[in-house]
C-alpha atoms as a PDB file:
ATOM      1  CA  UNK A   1       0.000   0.000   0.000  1.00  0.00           C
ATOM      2  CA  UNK A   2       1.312   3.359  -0.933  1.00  0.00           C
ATOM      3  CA  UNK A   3       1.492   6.128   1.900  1.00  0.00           C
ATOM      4  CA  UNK A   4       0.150   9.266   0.719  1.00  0.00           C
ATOM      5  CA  UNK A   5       2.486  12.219   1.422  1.00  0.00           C
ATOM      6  CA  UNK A   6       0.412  15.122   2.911  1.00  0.00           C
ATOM      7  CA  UNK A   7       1.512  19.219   2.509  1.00  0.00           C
ATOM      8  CA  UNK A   8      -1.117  21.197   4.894  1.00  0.00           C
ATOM      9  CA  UNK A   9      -0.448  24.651   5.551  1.00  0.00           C
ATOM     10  CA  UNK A  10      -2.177  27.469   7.181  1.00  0.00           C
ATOM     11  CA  UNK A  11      -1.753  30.993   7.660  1.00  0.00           C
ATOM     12  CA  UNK A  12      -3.319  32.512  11.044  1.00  0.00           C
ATOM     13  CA  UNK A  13      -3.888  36.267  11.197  1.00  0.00           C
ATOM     14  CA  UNK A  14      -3.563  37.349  15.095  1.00  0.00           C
ATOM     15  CA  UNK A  15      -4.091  40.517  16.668  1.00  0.00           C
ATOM     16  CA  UNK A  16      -1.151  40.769  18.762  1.00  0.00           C
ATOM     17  CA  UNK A  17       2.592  41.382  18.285  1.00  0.00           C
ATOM     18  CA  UNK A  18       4.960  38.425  17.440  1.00  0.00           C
ATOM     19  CA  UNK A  19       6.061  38.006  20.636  1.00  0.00           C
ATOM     20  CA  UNK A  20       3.009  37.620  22.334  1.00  0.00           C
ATOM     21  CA  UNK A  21       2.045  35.371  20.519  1.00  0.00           C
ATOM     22  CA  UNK A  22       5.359  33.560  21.064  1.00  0.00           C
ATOM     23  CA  UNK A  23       4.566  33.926  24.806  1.00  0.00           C
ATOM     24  CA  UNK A  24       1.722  31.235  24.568  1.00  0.00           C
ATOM     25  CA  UNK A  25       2.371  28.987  21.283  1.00  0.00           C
ATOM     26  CA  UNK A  26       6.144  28.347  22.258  1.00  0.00           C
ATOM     27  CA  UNK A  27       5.055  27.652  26.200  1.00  0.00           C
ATOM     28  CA  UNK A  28       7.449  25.583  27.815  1.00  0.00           C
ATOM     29  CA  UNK A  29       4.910  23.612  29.545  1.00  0.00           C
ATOM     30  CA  UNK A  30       3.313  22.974  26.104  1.00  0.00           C
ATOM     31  CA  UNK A  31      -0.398  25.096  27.248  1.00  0.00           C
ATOM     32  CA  UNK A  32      -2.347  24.068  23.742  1.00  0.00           C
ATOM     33  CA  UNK A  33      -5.407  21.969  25.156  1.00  0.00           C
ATOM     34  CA  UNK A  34      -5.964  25.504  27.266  1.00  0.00           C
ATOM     35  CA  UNK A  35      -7.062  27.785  24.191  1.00  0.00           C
ATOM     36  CA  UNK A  36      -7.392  25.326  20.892  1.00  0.00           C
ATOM     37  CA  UNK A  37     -10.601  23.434  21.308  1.00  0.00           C
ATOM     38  CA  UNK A  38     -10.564  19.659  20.647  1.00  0.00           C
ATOM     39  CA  UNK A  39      -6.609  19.311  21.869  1.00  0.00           C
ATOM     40  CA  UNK A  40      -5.733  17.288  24.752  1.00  0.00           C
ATOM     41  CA  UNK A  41      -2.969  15.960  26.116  1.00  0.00           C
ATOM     42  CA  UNK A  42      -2.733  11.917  25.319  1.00  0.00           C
ATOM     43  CA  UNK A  43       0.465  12.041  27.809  1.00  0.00           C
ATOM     44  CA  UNK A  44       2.327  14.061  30.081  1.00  0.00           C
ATOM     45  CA  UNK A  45       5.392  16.203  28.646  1.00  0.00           C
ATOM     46  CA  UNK A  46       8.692  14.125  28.158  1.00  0.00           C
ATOM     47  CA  UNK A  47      11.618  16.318  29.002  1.00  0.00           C
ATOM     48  CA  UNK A  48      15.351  15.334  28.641  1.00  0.00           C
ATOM     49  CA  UNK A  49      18.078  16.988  30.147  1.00  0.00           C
ATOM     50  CA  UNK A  50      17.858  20.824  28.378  1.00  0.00           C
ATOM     51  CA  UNK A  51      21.275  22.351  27.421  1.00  0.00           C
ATOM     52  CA  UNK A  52      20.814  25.052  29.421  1.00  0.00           C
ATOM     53  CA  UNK A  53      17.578  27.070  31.344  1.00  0.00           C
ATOM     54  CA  UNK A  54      16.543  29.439  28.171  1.00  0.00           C
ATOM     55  CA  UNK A  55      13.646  28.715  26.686  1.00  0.00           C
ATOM     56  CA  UNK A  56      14.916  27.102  23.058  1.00  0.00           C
ATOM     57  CA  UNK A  57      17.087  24.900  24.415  1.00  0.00           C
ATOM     58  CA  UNK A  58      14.050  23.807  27.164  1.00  0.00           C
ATOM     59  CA  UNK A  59      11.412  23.375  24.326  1.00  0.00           C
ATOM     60  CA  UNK A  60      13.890  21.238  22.587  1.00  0.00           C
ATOM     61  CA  UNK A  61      14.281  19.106  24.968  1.00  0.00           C
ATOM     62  CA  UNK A  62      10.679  18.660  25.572  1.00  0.00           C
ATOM     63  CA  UNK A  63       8.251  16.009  23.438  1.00  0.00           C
ATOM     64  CA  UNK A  64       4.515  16.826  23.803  1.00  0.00           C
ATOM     65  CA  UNK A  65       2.261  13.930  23.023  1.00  0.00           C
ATOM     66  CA  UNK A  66      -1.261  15.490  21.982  1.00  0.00           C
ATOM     67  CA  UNK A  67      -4.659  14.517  20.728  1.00  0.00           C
ATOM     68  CA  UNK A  68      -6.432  15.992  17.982  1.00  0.00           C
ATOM     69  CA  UNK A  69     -10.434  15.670  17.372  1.00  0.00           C
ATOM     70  CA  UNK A  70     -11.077  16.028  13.897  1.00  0.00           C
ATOM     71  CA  UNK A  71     -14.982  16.797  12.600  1.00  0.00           C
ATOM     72  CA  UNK A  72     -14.674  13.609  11.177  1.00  0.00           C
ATOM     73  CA  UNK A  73     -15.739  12.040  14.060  1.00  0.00           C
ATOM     74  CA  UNK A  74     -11.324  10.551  14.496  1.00  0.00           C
ATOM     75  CA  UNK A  75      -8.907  11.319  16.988  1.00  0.00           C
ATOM     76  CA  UNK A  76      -5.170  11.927  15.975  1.00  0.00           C
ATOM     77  CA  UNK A  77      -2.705  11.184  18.863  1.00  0.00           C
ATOM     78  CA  UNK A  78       0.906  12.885  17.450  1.00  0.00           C
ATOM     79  CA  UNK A  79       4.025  13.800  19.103  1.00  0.00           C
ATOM     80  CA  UNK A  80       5.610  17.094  18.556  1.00  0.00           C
ATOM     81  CA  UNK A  81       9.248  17.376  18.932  1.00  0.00           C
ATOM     82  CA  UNK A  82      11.056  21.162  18.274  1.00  0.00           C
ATOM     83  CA  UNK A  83      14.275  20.707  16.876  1.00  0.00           C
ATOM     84  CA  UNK A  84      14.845  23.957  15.851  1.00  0.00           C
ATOM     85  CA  UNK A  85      14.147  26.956  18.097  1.00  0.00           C
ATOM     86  CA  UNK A  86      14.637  30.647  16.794  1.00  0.00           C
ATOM     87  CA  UNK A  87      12.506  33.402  19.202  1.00  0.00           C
ATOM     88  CA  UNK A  88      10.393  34.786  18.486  1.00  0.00           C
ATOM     89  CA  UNK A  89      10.199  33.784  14.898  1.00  0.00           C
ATOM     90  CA  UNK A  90      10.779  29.670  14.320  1.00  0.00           C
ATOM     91  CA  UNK A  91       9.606  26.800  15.638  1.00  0.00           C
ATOM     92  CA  UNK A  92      10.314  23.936  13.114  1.00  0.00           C
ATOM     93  CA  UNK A  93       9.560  20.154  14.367  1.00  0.00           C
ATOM     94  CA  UNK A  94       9.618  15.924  14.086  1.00  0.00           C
ATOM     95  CA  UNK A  95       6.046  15.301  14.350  1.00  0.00           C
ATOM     96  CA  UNK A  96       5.217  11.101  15.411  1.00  0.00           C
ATOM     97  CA  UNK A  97       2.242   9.352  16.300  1.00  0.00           C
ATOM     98  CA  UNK A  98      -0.111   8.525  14.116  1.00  0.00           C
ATOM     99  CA  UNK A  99       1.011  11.451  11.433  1.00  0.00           C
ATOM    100  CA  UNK A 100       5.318  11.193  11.113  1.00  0.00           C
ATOM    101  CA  UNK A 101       6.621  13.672   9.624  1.00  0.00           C
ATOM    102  CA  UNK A 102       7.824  17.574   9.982  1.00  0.00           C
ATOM    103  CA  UNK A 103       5.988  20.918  10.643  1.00  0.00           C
ATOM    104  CA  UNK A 104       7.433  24.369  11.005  1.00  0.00           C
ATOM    105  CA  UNK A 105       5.437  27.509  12.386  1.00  0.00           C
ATOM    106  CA  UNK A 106       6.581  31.140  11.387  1.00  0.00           C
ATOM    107  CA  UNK A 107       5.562  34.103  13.066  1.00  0.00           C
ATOM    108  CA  UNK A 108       6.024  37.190  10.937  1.00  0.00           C
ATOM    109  CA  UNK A 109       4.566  41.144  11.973  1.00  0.00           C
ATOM    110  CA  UNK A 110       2.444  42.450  10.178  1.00  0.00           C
ATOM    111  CA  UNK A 111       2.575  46.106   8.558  1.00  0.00           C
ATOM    112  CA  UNK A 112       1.592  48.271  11.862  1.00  0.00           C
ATOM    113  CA  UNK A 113       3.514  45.963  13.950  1.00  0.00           C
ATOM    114  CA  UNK A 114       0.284  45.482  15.698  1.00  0.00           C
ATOM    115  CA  UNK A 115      -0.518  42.088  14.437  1.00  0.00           C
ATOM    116  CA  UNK A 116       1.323  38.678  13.352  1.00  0.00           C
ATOM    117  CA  UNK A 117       0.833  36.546  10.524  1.00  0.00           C
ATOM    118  CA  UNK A 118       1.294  32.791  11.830  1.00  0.00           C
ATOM    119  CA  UNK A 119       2.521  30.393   9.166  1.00  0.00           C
ATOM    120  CA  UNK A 120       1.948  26.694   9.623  1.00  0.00           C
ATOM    121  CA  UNK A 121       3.458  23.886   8.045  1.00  0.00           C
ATOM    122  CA  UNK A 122       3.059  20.264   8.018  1.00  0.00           C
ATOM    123  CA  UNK A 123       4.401  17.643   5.649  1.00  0.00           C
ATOM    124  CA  UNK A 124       3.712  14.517   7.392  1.00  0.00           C
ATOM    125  CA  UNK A 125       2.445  10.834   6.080  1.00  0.00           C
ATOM    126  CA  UNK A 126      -0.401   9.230   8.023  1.00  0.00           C
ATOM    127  CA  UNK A 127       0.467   6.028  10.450  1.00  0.00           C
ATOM    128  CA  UNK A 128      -3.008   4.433  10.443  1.00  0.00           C
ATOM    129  CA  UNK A 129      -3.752   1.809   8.149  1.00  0.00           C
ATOM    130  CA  UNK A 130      -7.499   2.602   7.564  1.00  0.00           C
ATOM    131  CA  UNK A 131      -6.420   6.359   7.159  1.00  0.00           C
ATOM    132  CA  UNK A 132      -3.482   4.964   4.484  1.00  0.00           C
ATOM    133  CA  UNK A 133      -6.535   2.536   2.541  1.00  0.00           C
ATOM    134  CA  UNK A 134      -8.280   5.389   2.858  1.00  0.00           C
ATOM    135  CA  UNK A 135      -6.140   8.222   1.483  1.00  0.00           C
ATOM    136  CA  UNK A 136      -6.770   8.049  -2.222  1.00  0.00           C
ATOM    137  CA  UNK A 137     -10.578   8.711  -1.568  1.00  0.00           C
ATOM    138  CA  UNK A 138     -10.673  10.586   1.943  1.00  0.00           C
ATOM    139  CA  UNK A 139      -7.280  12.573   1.028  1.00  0.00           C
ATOM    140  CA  UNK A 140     -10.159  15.730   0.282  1.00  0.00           C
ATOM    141  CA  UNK A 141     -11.822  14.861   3.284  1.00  0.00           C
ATOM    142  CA  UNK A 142      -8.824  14.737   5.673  1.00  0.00           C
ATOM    143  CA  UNK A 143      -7.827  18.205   4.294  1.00  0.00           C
ATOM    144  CA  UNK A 144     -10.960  19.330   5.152  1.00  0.00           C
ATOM    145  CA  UNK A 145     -11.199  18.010   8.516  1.00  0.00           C
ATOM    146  CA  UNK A 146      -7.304  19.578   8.843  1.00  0.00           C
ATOM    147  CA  UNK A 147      -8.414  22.670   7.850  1.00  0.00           C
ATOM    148  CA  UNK A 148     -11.487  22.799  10.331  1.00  0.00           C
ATOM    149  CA  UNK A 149      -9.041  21.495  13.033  1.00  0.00           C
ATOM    150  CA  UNK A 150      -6.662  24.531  11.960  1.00  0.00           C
ATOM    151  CA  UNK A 151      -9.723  27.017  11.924  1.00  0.00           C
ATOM    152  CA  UNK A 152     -10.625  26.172  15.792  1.00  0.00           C
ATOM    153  CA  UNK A 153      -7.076  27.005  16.788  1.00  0.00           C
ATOM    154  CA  UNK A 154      -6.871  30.044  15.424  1.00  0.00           C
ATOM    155  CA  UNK A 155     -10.028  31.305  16.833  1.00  0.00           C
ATOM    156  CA  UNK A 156      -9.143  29.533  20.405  1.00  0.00           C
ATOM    157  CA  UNK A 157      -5.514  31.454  20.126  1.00  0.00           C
ATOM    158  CA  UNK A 158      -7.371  34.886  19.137  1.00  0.00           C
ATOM    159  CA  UNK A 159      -9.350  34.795  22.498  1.00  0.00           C
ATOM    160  CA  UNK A 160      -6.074  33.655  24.499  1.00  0.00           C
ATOM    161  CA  UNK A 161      -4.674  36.421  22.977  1.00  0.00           C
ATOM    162  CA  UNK A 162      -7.472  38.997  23.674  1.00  0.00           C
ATOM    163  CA  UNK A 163      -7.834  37.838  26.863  1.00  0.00           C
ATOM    164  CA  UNK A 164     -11.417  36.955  26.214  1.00  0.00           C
ATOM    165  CA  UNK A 165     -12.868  33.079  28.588  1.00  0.00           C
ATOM    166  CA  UNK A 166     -11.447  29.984  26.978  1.00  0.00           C
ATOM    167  CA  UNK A 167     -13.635  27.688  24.986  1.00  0.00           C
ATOM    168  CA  UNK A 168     -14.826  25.556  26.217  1.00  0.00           C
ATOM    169  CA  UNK A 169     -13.692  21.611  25.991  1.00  0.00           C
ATOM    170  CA  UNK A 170     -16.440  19.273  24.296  1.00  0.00           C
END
């Protein structure tokens, strides 16, 4: 069975500087299920030895294992594992679980300085067999579930950014 290669991106318009909104996506204690509906923790952080106490080296160290509810009625359980740390800009990644591949996240200003464009990247090959038999069928379908996925987050991390009451968890 071939494994279908999938190339998601998203771009999230926020209204807050880049580095607030580095303040909450590149948390060292990994605070995602707080503002992006349908994300969970499926484990607690892993954390190896960091190279030193700043925050790049401590997020590289860390592995978060997470749970993703897609519309589709699924649940995705991936790992996220920085490997490359540049604040406030870069966070690129070895995603595992049932998805392996890479991401990468950009945060770029936008032209007031006022606001932050949030680039997200994701080139990863499903793990699941049914989602692999699947694939040359669902592949529209997954995207669209992605993209709905994608769409909550960016809401939830608007209202953690404007301060406004979390979503709340279904």
């Amino acid at each position: 069975m071939t494994v279908r290669l999938f190339d998601l991106s998203s771009s999230w318009r926020l209204p807050a500087t880049p580095e607030e909104v580095w303040a909450i996506i590149a948390d060292v204690d990994m605070s995602w299920p707080n503002w992006w509906p349908h994300c969970s923790f499926a484990a607690p952080l892993v954390r190896t030895e960091p190279a030193s106490n700043n925050q790049e080296d401590i997020l590289k160290a860390t592995t978060a294992y997470l749970n993703f509810r897609a519309s589709l009625g699924y649940t995705l359980t991936i790992s996220i594992h920085p490997t490359k740390v540049v604040t406030p800009t870069e966070i690129e990644f070895d995603a595992g679980g049932h998805l392996d591949g890479i991401g990468r996240v950009t945060l770029s200003p936008g032209a007031n300085g006022d606001a932050t464009r949030m680039d997200i990247e994701w080139r990863v090959r499903p793990t699941q067999r049914w989602m692999n038999f699947l694939a040359p069928i669902a592949a529209p379908a997954f995207a669209a579930a992605h993209a709905s996925m994608m769409h909550q987050g960016e809401r939830g991390l608007v209202k953690a950014l404007t301060n406004e009451s979390p979503q709340t968890k279904e």
